[in-house]
PDB file of N, CA and C in Angstrom:
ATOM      1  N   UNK A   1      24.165   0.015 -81.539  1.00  0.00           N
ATOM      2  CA  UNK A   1      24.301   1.123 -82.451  1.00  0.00           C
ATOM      3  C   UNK A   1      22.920   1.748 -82.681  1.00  0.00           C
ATOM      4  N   UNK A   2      22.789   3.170 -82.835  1.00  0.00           N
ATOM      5  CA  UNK A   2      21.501   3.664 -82.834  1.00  0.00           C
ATOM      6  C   UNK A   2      21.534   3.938 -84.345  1.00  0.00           C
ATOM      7  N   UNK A   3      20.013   4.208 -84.505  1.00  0.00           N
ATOM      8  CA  UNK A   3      20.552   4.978 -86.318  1.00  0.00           C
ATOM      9  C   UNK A   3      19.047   5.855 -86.399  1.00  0.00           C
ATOM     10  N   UNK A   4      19.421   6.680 -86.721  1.00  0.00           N
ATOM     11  CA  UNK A   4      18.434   7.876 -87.119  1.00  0.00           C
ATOM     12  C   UNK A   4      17.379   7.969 -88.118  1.00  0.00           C
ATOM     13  N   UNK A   5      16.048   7.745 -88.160  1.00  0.00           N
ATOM     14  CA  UNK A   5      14.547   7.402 -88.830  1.00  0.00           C
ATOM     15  C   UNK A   5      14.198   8.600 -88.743  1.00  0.00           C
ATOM     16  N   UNK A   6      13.292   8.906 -89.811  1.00  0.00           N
ATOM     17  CA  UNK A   6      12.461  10.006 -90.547  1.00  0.00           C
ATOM     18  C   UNK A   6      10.944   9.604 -90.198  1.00  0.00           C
ATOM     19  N   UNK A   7       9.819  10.478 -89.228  1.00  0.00           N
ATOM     20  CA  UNK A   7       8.558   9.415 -89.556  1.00  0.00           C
ATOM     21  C   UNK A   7       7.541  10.923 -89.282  1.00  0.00           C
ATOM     22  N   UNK A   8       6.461  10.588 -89.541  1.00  0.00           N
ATOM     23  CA  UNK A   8       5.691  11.509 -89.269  1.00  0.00           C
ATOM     24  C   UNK A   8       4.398  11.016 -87.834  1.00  0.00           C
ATOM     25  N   UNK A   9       4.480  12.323 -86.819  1.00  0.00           N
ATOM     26  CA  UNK A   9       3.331  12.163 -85.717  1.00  0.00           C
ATOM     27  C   UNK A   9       3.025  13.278 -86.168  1.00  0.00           C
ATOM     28  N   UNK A  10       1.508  12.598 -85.121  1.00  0.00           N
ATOM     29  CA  UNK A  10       0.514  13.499 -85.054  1.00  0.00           C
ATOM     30  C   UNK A  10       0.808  14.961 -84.208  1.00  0.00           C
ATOM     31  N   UNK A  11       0.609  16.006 -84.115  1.00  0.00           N
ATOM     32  CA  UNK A  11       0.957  17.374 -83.552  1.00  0.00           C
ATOM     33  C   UNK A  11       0.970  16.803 -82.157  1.00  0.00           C
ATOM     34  N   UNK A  12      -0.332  15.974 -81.742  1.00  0.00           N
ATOM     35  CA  UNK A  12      -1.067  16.104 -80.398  1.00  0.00           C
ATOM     36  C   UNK A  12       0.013  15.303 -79.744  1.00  0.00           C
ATOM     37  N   UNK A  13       0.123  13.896 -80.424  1.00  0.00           N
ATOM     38  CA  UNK A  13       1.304  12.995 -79.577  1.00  0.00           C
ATOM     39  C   UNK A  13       2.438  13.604 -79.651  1.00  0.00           C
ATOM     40  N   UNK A  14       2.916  14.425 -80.660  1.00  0.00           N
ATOM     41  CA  UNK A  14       3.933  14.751 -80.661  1.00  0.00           C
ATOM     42  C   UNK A  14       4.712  15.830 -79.479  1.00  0.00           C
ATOM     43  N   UNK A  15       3.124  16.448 -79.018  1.00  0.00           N
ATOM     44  CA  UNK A  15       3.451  17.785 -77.946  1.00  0.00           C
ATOM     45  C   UNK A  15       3.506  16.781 -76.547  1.00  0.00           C
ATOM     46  N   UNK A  16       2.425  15.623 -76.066  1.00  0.00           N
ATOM     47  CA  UNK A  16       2.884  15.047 -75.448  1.00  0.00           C
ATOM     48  C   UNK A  16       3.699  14.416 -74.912  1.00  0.00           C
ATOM     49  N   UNK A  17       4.244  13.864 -76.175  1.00  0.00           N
ATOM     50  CA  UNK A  17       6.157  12.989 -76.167  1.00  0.00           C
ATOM     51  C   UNK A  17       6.755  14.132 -75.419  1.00  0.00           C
ATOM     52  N   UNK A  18       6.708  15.081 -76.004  1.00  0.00           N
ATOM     53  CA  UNK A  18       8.062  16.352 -75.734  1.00  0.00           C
ATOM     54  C   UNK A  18       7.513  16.477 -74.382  1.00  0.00           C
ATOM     55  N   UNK A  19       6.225  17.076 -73.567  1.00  0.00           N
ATOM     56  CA  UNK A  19       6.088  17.267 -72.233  1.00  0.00           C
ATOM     57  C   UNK A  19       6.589  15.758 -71.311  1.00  0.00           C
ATOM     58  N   UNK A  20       6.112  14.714 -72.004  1.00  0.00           N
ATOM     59  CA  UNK A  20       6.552  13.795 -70.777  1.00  0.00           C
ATOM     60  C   UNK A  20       8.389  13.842 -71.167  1.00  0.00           C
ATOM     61  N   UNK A  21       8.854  13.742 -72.579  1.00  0.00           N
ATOM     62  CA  UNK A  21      10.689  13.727 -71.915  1.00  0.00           C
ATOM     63  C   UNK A  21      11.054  15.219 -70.918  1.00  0.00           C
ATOM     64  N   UNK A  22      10.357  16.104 -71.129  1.00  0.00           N
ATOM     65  CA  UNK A  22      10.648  17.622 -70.423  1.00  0.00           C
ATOM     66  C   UNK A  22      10.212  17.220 -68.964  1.00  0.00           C
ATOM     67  N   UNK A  23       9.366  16.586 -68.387  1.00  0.00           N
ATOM     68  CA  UNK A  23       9.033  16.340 -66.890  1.00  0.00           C
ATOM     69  C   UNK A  23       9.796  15.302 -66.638  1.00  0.00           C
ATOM     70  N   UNK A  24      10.505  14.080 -67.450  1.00  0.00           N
ATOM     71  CA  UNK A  24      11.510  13.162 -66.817  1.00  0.00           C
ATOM     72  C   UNK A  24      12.911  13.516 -67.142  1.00  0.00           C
ATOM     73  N   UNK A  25      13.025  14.597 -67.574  1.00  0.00           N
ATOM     74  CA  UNK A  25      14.340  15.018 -68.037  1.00  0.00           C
ATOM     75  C   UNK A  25      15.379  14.584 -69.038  1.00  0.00           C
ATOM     76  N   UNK A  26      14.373  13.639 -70.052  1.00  0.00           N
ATOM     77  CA  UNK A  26      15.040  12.623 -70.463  1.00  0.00           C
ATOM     78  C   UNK A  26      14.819  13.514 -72.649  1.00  0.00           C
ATOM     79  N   UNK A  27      15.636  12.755 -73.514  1.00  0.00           N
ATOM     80  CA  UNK A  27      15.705  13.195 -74.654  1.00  0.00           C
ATOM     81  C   UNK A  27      14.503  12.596 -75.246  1.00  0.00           C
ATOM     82  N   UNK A  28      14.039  13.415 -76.149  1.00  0.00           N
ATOM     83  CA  UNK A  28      12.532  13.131 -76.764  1.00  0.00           C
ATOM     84  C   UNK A  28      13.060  11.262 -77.476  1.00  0.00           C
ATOM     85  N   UNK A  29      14.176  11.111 -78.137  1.00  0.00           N
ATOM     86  CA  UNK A  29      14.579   9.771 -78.647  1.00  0.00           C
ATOM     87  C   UNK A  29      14.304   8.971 -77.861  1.00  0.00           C
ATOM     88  N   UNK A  30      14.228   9.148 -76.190  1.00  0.00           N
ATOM     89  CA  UNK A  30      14.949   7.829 -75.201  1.00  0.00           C
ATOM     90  C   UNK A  30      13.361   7.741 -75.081  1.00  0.00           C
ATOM     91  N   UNK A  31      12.322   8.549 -74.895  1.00  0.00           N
ATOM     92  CA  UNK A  31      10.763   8.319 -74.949  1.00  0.00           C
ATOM     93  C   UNK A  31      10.190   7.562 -76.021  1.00  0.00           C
ATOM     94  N   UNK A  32      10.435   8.418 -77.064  1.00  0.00           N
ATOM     95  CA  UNK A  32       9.800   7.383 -78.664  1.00  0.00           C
ATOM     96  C   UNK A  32      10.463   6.082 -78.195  1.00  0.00           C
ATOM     97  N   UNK A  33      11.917   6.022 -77.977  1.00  0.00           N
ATOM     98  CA  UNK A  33      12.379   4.185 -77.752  1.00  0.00           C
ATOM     99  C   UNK A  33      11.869   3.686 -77.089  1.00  0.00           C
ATOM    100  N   UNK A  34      11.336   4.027 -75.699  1.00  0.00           N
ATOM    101  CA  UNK A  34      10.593   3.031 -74.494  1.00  0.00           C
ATOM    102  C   UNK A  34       9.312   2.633 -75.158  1.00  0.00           C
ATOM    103  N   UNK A  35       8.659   3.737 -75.847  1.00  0.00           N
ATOM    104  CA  UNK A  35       7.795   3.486 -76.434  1.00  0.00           C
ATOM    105  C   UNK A  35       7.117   2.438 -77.302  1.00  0.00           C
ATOM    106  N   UNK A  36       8.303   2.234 -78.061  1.00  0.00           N
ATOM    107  CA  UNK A  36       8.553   1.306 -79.433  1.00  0.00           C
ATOM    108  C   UNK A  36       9.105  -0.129 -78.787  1.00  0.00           C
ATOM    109  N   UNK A  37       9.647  -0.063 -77.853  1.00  0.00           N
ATOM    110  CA  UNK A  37      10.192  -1.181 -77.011  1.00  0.00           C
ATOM    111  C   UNK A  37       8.778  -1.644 -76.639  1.00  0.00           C
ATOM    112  N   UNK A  38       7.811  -1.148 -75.624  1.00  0.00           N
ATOM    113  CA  UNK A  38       6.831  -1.752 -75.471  1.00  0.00           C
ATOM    114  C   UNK A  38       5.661  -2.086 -76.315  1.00  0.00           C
ATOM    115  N   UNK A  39       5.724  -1.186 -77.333  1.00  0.00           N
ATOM    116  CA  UNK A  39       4.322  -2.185 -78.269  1.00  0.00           C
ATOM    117  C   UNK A  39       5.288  -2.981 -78.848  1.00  0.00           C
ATOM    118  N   UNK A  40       6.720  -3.383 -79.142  1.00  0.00           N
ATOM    119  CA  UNK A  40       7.066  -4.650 -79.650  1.00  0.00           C
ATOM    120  C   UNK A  40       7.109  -5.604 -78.498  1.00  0.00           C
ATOM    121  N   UNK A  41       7.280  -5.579 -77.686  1.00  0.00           N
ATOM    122  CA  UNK A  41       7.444  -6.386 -76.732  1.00  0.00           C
ATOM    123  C   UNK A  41       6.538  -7.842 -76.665  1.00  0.00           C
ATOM    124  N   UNK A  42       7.480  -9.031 -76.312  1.00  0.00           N
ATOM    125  CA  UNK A  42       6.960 -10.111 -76.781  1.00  0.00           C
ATOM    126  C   UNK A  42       5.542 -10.499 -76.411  1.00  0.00           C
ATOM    127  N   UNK A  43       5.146  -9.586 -75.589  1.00  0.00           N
ATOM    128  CA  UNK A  43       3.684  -9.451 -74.624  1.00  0.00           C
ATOM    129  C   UNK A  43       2.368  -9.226 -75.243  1.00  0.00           C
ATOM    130  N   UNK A  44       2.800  -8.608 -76.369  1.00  0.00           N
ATOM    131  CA  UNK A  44       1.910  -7.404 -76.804  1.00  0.00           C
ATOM    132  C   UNK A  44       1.081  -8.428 -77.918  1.00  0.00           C
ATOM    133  N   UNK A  45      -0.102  -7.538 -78.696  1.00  0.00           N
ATOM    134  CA  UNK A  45      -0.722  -8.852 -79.179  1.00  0.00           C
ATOM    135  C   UNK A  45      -0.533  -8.873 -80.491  1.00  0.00           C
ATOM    136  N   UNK A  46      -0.297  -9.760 -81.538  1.00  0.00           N
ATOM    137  CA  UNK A  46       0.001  -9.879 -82.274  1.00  0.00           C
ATOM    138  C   UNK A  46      -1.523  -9.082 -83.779  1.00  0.00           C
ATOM    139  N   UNK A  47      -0.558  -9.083 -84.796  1.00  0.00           N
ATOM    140  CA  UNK A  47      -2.103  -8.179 -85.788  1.00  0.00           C
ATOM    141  C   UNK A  47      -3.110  -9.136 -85.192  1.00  0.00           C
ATOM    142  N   UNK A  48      -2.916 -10.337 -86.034  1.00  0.00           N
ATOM    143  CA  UNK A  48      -4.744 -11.142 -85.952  1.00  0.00           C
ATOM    144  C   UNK A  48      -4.887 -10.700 -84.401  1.00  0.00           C
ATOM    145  N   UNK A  49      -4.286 -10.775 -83.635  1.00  0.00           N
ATOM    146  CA  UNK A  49      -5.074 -10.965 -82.038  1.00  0.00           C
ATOM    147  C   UNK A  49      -5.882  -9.405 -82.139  1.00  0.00           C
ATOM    148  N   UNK A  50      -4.870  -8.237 -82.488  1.00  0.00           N
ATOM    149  CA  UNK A  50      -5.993  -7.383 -82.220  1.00  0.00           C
ATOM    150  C   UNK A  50      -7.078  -7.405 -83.180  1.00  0.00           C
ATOM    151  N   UNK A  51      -6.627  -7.695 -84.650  1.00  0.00           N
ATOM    152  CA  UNK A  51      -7.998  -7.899 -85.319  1.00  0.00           C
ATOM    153  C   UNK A  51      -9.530  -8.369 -84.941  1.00  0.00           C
ATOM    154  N   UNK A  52      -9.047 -10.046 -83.982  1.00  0.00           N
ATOM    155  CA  UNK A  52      -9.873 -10.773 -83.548  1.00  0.00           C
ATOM    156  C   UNK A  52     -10.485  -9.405 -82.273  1.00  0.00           C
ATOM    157  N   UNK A  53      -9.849  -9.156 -81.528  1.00  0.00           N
ATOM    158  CA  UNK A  53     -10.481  -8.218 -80.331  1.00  0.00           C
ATOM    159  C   UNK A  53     -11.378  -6.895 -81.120  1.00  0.00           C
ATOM    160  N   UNK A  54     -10.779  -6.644 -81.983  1.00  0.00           N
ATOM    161  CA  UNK A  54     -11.536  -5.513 -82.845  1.00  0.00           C
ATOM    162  C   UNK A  54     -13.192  -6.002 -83.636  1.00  0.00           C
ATOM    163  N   UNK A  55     -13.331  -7.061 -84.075  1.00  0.00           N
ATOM    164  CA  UNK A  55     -14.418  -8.105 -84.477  1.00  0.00           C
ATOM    165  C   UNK A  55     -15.161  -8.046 -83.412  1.00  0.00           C
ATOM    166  N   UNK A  56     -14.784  -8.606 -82.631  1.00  0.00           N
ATOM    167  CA  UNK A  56     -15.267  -9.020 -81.210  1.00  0.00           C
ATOM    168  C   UNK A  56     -16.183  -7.923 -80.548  1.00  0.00           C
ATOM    169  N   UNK A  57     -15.069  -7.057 -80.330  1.00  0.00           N
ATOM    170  CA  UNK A  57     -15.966  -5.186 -79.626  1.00  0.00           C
ATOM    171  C   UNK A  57     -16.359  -4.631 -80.376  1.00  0.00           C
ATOM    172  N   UNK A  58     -16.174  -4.047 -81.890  1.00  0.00           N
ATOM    173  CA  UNK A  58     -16.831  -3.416 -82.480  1.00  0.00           C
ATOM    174  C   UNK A  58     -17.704  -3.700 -83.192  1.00  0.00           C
ATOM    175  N   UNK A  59     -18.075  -5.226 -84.078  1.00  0.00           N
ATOM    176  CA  UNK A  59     -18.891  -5.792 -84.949  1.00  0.00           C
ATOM    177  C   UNK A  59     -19.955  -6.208 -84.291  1.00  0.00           C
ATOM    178  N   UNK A  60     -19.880  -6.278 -83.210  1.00  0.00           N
ATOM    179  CA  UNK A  60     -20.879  -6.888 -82.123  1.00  0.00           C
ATOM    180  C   UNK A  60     -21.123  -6.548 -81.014  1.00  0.00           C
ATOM    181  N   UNK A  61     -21.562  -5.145 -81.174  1.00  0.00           N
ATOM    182  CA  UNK A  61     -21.499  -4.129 -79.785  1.00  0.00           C
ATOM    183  C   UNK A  61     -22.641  -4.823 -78.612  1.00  0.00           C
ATOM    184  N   UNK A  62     -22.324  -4.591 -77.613  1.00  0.00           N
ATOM    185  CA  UNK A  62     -23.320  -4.852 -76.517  1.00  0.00           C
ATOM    186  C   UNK A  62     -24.742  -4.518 -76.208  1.00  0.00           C
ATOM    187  N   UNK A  63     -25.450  -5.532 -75.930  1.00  0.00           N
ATOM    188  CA  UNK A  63     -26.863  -5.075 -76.019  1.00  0.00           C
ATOM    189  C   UNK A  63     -27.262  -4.662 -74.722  1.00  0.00           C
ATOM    190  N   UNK A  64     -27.336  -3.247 -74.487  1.00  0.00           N
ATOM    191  CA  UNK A  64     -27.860  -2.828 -73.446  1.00  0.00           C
ATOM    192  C   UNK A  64     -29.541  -2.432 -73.708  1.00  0.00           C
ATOM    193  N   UNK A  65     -29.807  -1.931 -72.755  1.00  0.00           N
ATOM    194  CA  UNK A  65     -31.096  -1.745 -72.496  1.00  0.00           C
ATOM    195  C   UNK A  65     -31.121  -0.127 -72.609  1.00  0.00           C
ATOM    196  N   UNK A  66     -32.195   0.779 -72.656  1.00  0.00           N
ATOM    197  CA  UNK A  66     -32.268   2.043 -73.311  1.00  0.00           C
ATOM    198  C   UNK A  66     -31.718   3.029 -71.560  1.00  0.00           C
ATOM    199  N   UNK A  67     -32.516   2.342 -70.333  1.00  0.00           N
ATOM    200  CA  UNK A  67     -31.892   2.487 -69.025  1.00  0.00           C
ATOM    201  C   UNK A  67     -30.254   2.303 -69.122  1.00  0.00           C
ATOM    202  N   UNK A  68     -29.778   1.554 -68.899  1.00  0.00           N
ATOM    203  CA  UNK A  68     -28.238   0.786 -68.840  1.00  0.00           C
ATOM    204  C   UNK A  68     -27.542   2.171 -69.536  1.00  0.00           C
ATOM    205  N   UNK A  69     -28.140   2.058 -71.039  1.00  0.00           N
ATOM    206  CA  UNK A  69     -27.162   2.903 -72.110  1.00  0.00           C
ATOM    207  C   UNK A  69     -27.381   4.257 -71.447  1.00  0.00           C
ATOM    208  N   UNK A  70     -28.363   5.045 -70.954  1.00  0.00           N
ATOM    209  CA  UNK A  70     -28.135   6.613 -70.231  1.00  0.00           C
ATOM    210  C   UNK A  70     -27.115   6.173 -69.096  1.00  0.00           C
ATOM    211  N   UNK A  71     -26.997   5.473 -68.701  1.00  0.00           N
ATOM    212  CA  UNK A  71     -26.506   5.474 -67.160  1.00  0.00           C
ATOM    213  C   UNK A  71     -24.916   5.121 -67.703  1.00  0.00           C
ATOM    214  N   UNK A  72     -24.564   4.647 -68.594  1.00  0.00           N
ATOM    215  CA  UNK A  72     -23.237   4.853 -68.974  1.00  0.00           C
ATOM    216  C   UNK A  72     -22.750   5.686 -69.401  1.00  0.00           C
ATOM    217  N   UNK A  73     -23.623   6.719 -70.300  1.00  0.00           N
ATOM    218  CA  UNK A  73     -23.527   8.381 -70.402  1.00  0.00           C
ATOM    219  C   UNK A  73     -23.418   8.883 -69.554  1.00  0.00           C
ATOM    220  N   UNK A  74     -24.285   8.767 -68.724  1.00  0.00           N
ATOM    221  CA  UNK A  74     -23.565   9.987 -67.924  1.00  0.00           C
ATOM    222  C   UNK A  74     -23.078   9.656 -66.275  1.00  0.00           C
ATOM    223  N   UNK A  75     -22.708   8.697 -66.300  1.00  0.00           N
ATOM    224  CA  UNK A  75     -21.181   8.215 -65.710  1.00  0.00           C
ATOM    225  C   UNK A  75     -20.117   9.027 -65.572  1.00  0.00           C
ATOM    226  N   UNK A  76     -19.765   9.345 -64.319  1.00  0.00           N
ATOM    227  CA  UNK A  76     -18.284  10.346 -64.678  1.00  0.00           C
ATOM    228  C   UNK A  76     -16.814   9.638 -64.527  1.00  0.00           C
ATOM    229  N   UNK A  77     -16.821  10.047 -65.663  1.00  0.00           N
ATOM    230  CA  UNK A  77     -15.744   8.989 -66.137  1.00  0.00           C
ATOM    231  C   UNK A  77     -14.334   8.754 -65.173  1.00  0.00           C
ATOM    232  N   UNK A  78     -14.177   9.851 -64.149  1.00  0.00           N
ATOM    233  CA  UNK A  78     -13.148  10.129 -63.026  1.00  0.00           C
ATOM    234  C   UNK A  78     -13.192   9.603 -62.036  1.00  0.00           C
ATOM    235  N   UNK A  79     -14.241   8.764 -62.157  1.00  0.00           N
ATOM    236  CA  UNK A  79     -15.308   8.182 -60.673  1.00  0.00           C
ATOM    237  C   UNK A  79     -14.569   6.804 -60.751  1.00  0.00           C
ATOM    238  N   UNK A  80     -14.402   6.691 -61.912  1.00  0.00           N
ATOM    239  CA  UNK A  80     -14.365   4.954 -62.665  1.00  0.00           C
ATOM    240  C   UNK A  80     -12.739   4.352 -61.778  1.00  0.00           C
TER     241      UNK A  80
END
């Protein structure tokens, strides 16, 4: 049984959702669901796990060197 939710997106995801169901031909609902299916999915990481990954990368950023850090600037990111 399906049942119908009220929620608020952002404009930007929201124009995206609609272009990717418009290029698979599919209803903007059956997108938000795949969607919602995969960040629940038993795979996915639980709060603390991303908390812990968030600690991890952001509280304790990487020590590069003043060389290293330009050369990751200007990296093109399409290359990657």
């Amino acid at each position: 049984m399906k049942r119908k939710v009220g929620t608020l997106i952002e404009d930007e995801v929201m124009r995206l959702a609609k272009r990717r169901a418009a290029e698979e031909g599919r209803p903007m609902s059956d997108v938000i669901q795949d969607a919602l299916i995969r960040y629940l999915h038993a795979g996915a990481a639980h709060p603390k796990e991303r908390e812990a990954a968030y600690n991890l990368f952001c509280n304790h950023p990487f020590k590069l060197t003043p060389k290293q850090f330009r050369q990751v600037l200007e990296e093109d990111a399409w290359d990657v």
